[in-house]
PDB file of N, CA and C in Angstrom:
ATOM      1  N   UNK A   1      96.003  99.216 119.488  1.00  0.00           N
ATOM      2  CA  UNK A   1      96.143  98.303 118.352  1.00  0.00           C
ATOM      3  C   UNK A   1      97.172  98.853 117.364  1.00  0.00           C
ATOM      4  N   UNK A   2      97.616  98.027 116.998  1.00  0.00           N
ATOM      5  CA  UNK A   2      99.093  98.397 115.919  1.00  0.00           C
ATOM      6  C   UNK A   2      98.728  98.514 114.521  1.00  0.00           C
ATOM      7  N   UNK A   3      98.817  99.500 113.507  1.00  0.00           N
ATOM      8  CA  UNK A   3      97.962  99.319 112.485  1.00  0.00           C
ATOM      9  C   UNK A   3      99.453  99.384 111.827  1.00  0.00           C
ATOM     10  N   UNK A   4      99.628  99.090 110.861  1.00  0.00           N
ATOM     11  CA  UNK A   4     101.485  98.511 110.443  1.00  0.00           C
ATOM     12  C   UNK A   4     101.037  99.621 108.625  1.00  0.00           C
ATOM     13  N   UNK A   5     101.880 100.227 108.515  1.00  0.00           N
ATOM     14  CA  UNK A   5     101.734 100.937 107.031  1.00  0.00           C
ATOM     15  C   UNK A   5     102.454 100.055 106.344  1.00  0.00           C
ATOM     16  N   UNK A   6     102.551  99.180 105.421  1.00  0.00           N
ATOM     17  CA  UNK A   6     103.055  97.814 104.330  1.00  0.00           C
ATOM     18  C   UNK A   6     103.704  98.904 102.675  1.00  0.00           C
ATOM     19  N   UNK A   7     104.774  98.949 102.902  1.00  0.00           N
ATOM     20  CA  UNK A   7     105.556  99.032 101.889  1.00  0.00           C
ATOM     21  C   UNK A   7     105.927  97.543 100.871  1.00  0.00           C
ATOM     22  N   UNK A   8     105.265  97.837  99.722  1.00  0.00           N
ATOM     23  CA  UNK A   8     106.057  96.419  99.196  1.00  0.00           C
ATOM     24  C   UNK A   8     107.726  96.550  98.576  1.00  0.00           C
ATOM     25  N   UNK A   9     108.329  95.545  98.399  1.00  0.00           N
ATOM     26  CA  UNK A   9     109.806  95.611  98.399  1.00  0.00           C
ATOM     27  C   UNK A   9     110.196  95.837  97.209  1.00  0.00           C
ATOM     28  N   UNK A  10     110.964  96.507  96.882  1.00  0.00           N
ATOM     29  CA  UNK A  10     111.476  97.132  95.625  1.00  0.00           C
ATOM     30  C   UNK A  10     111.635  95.876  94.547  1.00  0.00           C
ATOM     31  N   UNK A  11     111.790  94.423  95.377  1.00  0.00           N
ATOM     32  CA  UNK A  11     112.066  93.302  94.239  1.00  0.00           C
ATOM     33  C   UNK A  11     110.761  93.016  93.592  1.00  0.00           C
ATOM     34  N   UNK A  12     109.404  93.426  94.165  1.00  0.00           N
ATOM     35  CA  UNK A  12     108.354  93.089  93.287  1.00  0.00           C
ATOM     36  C   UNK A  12     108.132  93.870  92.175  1.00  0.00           C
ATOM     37  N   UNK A  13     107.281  92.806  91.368  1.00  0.00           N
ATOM     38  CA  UNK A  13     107.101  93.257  90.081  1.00  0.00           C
ATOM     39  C   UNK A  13     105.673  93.273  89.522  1.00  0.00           C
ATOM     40  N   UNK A  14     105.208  93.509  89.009  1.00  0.00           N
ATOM     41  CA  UNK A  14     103.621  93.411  88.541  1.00  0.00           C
ATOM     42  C   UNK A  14     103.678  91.387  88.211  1.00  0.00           C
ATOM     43  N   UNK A  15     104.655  90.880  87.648  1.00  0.00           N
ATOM     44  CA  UNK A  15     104.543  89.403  87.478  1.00  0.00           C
ATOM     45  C   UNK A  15     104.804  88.413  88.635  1.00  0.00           C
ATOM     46  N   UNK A  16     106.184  89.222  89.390  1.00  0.00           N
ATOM     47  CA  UNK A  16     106.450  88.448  90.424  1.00  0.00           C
ATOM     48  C   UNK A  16     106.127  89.321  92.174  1.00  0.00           C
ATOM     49  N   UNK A  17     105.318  88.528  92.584  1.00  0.00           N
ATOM     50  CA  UNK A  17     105.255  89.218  93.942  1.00  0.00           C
ATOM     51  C   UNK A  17     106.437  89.169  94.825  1.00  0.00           C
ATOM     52  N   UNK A  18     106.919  89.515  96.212  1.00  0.00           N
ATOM     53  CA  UNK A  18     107.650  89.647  97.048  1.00  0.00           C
ATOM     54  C   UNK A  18     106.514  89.552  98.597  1.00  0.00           C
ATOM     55  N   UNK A  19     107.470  90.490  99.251  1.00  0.00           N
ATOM     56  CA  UNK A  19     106.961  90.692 100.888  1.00  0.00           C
ATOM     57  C   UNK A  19     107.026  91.997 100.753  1.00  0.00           C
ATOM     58  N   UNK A  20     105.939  92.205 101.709  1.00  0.00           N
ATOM     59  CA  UNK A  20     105.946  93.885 102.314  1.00  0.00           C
ATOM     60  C   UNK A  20     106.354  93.972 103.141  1.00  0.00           C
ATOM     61  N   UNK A  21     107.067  95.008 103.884  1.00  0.00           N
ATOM     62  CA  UNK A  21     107.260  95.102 105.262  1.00  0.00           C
ATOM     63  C   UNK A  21     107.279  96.426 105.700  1.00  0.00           C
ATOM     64  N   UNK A  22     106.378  96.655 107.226  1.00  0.00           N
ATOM     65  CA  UNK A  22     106.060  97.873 107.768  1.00  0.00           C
ATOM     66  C   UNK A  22     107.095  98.042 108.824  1.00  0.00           C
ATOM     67  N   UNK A  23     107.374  99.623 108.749  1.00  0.00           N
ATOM     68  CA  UNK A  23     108.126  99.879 109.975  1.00  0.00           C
ATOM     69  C   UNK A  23     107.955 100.794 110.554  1.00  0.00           C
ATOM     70  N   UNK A  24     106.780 101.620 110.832  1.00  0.00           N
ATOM     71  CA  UNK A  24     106.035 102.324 111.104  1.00  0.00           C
ATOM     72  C   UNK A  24     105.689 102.580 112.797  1.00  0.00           C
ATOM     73  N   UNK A  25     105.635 101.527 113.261  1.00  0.00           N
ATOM     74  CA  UNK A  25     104.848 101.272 114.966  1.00  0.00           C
ATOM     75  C   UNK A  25     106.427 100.982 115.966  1.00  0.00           C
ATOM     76  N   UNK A  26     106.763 101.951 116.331  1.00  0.00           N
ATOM     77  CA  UNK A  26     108.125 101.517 116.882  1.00  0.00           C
ATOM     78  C   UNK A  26     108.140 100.681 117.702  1.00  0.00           C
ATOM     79  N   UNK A  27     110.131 100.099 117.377  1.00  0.00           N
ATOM     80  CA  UNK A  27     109.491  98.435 118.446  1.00  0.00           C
ATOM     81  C   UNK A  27     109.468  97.645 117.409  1.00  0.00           C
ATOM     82  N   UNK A  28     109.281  97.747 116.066  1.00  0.00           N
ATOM     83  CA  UNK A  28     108.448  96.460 115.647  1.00  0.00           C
ATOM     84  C   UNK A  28     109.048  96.527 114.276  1.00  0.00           C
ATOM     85  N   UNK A  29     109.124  95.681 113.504  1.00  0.00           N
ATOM     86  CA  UNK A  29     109.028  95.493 111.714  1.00  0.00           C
ATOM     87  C   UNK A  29     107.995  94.494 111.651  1.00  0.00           C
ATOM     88  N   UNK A  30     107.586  94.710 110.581  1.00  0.00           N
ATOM     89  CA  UNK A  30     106.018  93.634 110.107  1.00  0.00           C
ATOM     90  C   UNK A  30     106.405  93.152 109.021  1.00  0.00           C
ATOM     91  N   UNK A  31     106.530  91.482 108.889  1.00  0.00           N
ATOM     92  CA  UNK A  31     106.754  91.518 107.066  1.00  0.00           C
ATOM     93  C   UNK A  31     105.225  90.420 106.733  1.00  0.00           C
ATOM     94  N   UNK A  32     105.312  90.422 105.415  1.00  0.00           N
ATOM     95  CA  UNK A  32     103.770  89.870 104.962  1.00  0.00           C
ATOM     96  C   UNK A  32     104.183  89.187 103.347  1.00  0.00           C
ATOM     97  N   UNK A  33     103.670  88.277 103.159  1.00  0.00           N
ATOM     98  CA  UNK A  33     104.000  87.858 102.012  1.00  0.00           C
ATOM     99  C   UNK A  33     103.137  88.990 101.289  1.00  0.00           C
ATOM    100  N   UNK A  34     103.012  89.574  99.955  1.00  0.00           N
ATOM    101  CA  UNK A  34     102.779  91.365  98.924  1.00  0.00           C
ATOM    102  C   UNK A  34     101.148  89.739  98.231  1.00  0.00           C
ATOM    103  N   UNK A  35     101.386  88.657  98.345  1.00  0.00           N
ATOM    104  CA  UNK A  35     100.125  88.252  97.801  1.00  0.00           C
ATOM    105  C   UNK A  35      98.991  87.866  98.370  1.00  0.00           C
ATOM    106  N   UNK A  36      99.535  87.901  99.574  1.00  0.00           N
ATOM    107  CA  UNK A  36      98.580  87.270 100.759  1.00  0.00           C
ATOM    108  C   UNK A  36      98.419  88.626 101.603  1.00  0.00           C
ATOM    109  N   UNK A  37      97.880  89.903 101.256  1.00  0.00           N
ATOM    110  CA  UNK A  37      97.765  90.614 102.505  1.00  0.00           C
ATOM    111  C   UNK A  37      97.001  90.488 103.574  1.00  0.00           C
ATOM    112  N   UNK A  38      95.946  89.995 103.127  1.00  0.00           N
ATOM    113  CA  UNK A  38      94.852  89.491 104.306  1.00  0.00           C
ATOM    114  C   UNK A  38      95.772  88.386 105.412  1.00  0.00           C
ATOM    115  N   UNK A  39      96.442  87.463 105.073  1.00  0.00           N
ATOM    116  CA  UNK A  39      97.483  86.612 105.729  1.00  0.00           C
ATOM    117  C   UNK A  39      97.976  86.938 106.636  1.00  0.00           C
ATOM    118  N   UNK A  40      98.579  86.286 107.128  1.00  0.00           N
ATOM    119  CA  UNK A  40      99.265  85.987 109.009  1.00  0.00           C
ATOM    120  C   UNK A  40     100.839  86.972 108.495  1.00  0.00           C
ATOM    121  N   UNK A  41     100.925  87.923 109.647  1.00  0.00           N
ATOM    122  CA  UNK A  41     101.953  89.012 109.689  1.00  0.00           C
ATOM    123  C   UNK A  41     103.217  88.781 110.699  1.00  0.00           C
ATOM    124  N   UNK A  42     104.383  88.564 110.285  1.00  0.00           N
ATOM    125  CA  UNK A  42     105.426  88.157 111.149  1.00  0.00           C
ATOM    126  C   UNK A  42     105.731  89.472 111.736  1.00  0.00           C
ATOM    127  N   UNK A  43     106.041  89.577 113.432  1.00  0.00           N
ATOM    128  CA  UNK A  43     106.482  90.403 113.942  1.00  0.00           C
ATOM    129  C   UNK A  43     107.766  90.104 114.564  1.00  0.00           C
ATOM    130  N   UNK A  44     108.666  91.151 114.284  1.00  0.00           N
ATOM    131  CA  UNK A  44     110.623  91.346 114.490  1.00  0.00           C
ATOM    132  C   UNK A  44     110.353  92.224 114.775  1.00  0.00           C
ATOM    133  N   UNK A  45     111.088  92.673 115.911  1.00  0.00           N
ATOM    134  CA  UNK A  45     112.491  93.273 116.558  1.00  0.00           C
ATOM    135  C   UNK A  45     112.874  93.889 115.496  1.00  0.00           C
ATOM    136  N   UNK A  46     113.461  95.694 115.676  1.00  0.00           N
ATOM    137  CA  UNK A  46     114.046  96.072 115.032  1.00  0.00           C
ATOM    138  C   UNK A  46     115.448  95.535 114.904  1.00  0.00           C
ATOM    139  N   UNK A  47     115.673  94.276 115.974  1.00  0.00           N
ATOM    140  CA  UNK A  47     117.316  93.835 116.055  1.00  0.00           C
ATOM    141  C   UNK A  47     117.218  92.684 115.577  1.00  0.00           C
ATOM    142  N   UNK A  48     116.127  91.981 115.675  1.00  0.00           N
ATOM    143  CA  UNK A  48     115.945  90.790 114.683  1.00  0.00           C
ATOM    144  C   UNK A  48     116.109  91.010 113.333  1.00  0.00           C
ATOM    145  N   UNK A  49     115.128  91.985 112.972  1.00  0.00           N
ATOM    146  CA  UNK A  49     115.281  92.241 111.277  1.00  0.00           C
ATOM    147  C   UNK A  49     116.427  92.152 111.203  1.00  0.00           C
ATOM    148  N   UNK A  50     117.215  93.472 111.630  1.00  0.00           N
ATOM    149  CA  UNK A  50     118.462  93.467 111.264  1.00  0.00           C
ATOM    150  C   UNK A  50     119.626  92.529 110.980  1.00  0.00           C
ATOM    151  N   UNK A  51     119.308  91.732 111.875  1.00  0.00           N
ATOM    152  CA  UNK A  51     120.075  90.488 111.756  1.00  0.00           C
ATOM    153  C   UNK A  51     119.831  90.148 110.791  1.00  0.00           C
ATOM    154  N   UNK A  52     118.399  89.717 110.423  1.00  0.00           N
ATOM    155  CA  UNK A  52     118.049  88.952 109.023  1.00  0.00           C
ATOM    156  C   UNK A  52     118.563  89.979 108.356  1.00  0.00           C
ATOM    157  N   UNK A  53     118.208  90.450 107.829  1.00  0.00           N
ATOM    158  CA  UNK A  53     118.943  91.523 106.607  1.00  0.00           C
ATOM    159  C   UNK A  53     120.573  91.022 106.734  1.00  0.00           C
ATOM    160  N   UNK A  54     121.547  91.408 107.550  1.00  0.00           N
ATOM    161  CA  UNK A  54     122.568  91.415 107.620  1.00  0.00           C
ATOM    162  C   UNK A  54     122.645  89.884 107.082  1.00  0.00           C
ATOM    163  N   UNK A  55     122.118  88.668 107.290  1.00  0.00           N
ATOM    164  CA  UNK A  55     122.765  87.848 107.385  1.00  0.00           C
ATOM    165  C   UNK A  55     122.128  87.026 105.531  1.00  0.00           C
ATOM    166  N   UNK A  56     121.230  87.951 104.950  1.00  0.00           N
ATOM    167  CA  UNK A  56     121.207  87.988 103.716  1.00  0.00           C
ATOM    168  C   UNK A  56     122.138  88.443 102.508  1.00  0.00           C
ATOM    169  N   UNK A  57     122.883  89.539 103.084  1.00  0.00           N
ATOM    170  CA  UNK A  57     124.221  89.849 102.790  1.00  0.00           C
ATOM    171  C   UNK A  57     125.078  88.549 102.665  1.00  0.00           C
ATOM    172  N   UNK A  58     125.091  87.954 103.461  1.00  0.00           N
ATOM    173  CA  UNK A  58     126.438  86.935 103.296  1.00  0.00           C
ATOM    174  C   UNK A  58     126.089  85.886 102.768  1.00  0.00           C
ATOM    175  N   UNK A  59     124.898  86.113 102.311  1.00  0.00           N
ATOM    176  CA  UNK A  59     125.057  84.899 101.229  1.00  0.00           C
ATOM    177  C   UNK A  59     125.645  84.125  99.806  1.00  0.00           C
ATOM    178  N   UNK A  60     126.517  83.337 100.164  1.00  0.00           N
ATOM    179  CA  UNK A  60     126.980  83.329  98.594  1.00  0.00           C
ATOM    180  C   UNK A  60     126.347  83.873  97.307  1.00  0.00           C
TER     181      UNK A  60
END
């Protein structure tokens, strides 16, 4: 069983929540909405994330 360690993201704030995301269980990134932890956990590809990340960059 994969137990995922949840970092929340440097953009949260005590007012505004964000996502956590674990990267802990190789193989894998976990992200989670930071208000819903009990909630449904998306699993990526360390080459998926990446993509996403990268392709957050180019956003206007």
């Amino acid at each position: 069983m994969k137990v995922f360690q949840f970092v929340k993201s440097s953009y949260s704030t005590l007012e505004k929540d964000c996502v956590e995301v674990a990267r802990n269980v190789p193989g894998a990134v976990a992200v989670r909405d930071s208000k819903r932890a009990a909630g449904p956990v998306l699993v990526l590809t360390p080459t998926a994330w990446n993509a996403f990340r990268a392709s957050l960059s180019r956003q206007p």
